[in-house]
PDB file of N, CA and C in Angstrom:
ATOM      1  N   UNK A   1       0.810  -1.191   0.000  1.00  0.00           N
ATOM      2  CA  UNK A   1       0.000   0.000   0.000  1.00  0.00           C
ATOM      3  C   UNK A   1       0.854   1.257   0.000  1.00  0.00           C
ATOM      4  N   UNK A   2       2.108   0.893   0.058  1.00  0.00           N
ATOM      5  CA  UNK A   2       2.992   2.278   0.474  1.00  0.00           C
ATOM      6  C   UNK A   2       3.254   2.695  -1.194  1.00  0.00           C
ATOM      7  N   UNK A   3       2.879   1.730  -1.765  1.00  0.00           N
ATOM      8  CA  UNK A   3       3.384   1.830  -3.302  1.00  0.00           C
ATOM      9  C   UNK A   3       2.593   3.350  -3.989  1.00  0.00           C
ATOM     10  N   UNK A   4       1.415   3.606  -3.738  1.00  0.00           N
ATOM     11  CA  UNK A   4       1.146   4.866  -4.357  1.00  0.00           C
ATOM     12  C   UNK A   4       0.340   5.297  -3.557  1.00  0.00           C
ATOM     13  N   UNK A   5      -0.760   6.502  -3.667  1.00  0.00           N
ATOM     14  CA  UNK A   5      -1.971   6.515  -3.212  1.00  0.00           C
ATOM     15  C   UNK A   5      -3.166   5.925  -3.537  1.00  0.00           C
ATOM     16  N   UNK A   6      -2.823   6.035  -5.087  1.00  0.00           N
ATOM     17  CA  UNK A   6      -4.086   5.162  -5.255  1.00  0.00           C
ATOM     18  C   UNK A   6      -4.375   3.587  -4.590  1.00  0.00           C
ATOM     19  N   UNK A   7      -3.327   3.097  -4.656  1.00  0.00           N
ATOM     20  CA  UNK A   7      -3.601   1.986  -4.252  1.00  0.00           C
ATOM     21  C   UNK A   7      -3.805   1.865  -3.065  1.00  0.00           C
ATOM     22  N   UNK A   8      -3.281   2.740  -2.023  1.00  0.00           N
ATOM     23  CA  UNK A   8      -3.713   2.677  -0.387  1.00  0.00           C
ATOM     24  C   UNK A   8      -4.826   3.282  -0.205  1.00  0.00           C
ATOM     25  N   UNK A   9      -5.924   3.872  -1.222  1.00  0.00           N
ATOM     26  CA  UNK A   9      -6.955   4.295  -1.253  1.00  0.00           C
ATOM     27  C   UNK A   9      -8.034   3.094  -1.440  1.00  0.00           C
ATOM     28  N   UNK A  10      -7.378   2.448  -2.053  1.00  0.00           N
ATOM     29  CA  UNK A  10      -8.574   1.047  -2.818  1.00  0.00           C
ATOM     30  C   UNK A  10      -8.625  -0.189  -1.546  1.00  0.00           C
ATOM     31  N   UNK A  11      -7.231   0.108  -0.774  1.00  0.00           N
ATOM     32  CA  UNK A  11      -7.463  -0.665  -0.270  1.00  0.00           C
ATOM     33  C   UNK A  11      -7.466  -0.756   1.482  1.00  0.00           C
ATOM     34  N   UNK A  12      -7.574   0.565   1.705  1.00  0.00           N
ATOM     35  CA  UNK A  12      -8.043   1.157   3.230  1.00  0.00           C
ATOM     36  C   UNK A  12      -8.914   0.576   3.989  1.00  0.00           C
ATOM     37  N   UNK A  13     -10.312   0.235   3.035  1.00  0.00           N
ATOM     38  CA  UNK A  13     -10.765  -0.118   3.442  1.00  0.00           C
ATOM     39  C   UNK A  13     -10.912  -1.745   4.422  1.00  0.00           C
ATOM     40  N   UNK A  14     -10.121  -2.054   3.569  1.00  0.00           N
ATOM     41  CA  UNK A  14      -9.882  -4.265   3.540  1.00  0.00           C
ATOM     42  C   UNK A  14      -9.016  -3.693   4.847  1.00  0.00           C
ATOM     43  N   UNK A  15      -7.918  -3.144   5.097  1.00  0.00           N
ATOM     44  CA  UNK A  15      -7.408  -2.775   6.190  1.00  0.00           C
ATOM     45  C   UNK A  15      -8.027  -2.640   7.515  1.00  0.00           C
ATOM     46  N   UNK A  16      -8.910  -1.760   7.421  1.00  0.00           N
ATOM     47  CA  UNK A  16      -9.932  -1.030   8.477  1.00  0.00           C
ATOM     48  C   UNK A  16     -10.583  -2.054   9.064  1.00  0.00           C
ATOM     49  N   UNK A  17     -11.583  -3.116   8.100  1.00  0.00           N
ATOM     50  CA  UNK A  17     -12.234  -4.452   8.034  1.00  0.00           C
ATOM     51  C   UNK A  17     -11.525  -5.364   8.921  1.00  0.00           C
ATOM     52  N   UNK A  18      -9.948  -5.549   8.755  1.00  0.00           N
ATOM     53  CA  UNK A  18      -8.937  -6.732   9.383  1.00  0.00           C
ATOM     54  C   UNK A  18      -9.233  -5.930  10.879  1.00  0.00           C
ATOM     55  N   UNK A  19      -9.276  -5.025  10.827  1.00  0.00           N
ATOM     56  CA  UNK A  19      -8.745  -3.910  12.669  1.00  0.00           C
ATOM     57  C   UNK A  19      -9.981  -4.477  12.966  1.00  0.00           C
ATOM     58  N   UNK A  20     -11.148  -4.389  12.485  1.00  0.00           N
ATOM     59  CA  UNK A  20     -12.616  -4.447  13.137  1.00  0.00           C
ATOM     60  C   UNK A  20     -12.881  -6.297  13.329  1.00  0.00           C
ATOM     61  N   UNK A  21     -12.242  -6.536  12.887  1.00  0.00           N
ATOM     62  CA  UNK A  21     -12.762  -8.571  13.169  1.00  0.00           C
ATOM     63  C   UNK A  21     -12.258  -9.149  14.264  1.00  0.00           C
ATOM     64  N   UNK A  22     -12.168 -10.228  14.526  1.00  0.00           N
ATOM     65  CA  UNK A  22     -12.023 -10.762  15.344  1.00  0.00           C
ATOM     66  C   UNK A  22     -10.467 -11.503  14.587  1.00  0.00           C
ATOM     67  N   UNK A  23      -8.919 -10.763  15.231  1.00  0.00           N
ATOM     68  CA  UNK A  23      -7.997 -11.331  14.620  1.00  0.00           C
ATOM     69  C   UNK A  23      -7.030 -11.400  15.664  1.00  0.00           C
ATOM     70  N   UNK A  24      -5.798 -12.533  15.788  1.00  0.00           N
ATOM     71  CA  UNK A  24      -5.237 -12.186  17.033  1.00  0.00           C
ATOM     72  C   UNK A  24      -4.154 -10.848  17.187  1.00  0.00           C
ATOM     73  N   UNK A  25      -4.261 -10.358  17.967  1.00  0.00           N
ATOM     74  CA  UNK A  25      -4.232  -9.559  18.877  1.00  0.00           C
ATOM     75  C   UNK A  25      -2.149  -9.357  17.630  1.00  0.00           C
ATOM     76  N   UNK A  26      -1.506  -9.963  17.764  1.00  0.00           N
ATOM     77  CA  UNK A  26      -0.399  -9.982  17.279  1.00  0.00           C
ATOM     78  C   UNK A  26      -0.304  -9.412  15.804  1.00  0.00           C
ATOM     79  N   UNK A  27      -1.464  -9.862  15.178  1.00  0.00           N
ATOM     80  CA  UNK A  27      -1.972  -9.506  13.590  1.00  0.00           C
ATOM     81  C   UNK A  27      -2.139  -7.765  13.683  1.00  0.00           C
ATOM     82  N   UNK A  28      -2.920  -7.555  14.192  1.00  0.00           N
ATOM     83  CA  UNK A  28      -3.911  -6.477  14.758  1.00  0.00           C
ATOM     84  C   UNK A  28      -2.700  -5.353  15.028  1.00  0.00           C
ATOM     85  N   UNK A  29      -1.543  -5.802  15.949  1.00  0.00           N
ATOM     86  CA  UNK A  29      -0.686  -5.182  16.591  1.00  0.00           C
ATOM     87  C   UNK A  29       0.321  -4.547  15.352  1.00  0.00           C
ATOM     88  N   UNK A  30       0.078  -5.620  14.469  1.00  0.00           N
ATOM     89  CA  UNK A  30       1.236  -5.202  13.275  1.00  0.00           C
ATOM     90  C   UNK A  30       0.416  -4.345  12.579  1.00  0.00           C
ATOM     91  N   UNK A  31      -0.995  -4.487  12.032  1.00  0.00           N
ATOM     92  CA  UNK A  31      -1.508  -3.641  11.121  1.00  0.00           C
ATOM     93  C   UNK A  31      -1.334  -2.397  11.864  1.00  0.00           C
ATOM     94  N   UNK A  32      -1.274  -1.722  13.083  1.00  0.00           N
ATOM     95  CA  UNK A  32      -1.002  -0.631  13.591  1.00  0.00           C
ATOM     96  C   UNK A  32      -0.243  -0.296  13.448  1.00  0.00           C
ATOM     97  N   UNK A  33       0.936  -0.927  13.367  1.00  0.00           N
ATOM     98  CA  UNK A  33       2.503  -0.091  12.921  1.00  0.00           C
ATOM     99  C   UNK A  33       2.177   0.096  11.602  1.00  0.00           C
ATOM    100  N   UNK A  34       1.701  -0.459  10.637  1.00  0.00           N
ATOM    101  CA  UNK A  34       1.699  -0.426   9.364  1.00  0.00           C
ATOM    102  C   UNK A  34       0.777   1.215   9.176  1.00  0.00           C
ATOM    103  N   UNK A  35       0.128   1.328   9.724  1.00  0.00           N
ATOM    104  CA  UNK A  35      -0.797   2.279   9.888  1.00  0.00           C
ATOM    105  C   UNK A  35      -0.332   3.671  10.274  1.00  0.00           C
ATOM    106  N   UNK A  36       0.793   3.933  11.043  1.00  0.00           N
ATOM    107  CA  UNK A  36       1.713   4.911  10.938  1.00  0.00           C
ATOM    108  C   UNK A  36       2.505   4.997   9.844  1.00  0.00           C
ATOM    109  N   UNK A  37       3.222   4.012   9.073  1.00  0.00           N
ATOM    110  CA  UNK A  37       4.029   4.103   7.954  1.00  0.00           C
ATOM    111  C   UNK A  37       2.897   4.813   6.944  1.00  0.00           C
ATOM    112  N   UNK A  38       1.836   4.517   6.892  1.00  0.00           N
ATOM    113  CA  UNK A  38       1.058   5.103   5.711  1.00  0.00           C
ATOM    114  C   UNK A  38       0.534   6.484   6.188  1.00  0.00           C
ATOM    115  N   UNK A  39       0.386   6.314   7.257  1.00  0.00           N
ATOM    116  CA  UNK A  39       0.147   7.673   7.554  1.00  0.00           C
ATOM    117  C   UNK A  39       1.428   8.897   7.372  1.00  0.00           C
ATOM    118  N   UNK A  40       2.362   8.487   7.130  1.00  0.00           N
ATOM    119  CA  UNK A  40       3.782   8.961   7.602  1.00  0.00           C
ATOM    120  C   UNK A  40       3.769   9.903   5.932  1.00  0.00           C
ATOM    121  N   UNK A  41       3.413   8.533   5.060  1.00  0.00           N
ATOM    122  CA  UNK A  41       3.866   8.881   3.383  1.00  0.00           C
ATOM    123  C   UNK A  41       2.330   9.324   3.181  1.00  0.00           C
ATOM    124  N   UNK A  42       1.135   9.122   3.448  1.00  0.00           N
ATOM    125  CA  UNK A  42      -0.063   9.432   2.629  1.00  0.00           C
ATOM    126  C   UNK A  42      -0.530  10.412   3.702  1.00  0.00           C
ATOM    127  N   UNK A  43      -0.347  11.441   4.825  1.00  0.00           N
ATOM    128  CA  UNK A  43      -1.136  12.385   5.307  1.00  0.00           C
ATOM    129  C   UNK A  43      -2.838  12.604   5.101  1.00  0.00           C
ATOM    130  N   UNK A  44      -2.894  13.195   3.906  1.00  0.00           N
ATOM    131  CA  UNK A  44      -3.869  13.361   3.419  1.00  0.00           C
ATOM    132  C   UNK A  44      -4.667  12.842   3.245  1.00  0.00           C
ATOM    133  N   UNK A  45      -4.552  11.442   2.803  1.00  0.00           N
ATOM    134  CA  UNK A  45      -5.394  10.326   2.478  1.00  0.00           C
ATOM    135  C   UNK A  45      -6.119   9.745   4.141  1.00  0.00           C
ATOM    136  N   UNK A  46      -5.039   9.745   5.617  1.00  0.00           N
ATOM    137  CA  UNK A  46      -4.889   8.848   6.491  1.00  0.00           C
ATOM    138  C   UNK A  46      -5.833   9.773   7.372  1.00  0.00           C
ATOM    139  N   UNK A  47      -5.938  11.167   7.222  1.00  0.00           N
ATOM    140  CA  UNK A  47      -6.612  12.183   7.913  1.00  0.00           C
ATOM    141  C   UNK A  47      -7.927  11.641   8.536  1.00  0.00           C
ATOM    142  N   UNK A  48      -8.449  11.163   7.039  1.00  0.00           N
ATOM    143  CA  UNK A  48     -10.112  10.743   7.075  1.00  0.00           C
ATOM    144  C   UNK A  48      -9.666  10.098   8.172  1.00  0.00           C
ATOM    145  N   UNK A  49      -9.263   8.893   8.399  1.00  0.00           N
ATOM    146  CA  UNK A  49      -9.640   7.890   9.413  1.00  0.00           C
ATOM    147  C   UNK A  49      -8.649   8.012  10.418  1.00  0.00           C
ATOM    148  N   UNK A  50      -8.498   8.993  11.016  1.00  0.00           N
ATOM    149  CA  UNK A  50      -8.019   9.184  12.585  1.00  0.00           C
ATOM    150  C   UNK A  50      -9.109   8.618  13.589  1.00  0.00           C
ATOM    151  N   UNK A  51     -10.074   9.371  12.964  1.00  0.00           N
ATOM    152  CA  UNK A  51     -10.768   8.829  14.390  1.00  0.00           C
ATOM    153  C   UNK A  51     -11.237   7.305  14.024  1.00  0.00           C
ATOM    154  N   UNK A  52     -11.033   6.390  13.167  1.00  0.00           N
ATOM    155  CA  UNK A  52     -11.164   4.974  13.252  1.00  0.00           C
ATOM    156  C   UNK A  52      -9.879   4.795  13.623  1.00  0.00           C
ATOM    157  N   UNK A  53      -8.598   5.355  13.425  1.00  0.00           N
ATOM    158  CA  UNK A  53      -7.020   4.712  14.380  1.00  0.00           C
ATOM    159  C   UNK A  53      -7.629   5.013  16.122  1.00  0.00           C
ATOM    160  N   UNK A  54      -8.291   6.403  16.248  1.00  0.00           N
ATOM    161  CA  UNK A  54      -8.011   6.089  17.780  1.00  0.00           C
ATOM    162  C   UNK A  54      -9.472   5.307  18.668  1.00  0.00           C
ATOM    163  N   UNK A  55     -10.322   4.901  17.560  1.00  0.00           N
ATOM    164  CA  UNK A  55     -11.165   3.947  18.389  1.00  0.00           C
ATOM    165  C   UNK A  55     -10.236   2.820  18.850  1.00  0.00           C
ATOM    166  N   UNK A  56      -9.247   2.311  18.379  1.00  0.00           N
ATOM    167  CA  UNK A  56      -8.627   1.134  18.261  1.00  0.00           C
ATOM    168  C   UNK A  56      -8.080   1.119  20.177  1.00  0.00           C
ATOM    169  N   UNK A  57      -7.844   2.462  20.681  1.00  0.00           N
ATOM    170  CA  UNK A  57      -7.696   2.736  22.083  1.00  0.00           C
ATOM    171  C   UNK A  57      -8.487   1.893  23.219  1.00  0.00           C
ATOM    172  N   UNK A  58      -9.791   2.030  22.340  1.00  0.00           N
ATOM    173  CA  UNK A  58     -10.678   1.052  23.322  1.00  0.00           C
ATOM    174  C   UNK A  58     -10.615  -0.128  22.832  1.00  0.00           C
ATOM    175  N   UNK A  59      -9.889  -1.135  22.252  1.00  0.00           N
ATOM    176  CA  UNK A  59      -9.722  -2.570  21.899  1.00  0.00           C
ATOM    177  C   UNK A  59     -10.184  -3.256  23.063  1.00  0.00           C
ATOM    178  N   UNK A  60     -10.875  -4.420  22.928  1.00  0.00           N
ATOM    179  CA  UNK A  60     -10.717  -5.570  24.397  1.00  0.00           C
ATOM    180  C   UNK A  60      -9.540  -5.859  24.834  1.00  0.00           C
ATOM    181  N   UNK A  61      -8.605  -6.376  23.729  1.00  0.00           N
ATOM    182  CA  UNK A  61      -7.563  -6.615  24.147  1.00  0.00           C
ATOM    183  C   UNK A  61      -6.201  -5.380  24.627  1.00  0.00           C
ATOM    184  N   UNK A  62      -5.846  -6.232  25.403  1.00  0.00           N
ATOM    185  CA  UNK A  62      -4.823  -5.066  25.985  1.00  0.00           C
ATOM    186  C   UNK A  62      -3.115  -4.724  25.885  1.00  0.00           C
ATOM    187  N   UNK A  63      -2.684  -5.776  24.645  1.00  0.00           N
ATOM    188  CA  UNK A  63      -1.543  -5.800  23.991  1.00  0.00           C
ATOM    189  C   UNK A  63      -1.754  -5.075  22.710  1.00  0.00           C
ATOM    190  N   UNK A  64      -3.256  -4.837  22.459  1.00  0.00           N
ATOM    191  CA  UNK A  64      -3.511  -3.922  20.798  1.00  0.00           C
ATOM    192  C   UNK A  64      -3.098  -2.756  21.333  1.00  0.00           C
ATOM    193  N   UNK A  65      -4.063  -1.905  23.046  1.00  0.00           N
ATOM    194  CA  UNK A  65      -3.993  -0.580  22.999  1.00  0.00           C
ATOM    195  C   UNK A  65      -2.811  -0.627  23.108  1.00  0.00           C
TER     196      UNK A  65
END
């Protein structure tokens, strides 16, 4: 996804989807780092969904927050 915008646009969503399921906690933990790297290179694009990164605060689990 770091490859352009467009493509981290098409596929934000499938991202967002993995954060919201039921995945272990280790999976989950990595898509969050990944989630700063894109935020790092795409700003603009990552804006929209701040406030879906900081729902992630209230996770059940307590190795995500």
């Amino acid at each position: 996804m770091c490859v352009s915008s467009k493509v981290c646009a098409q596929h934000l969503d499938i991202l967002f989807g993995l954060l919201q399921s039921k995945i272990e906690f280790g999976v989950k933990a990595n898509i969050i780092i990944s989630l700063a790297d894109l935020f790092t290179k795409f700003p603009n694009l990552m804006n929209e969904r701040v406030k879906e990164i900081f729902m992630l605060l209230h996770d059940k689990e307590c190795l995500v927050r």
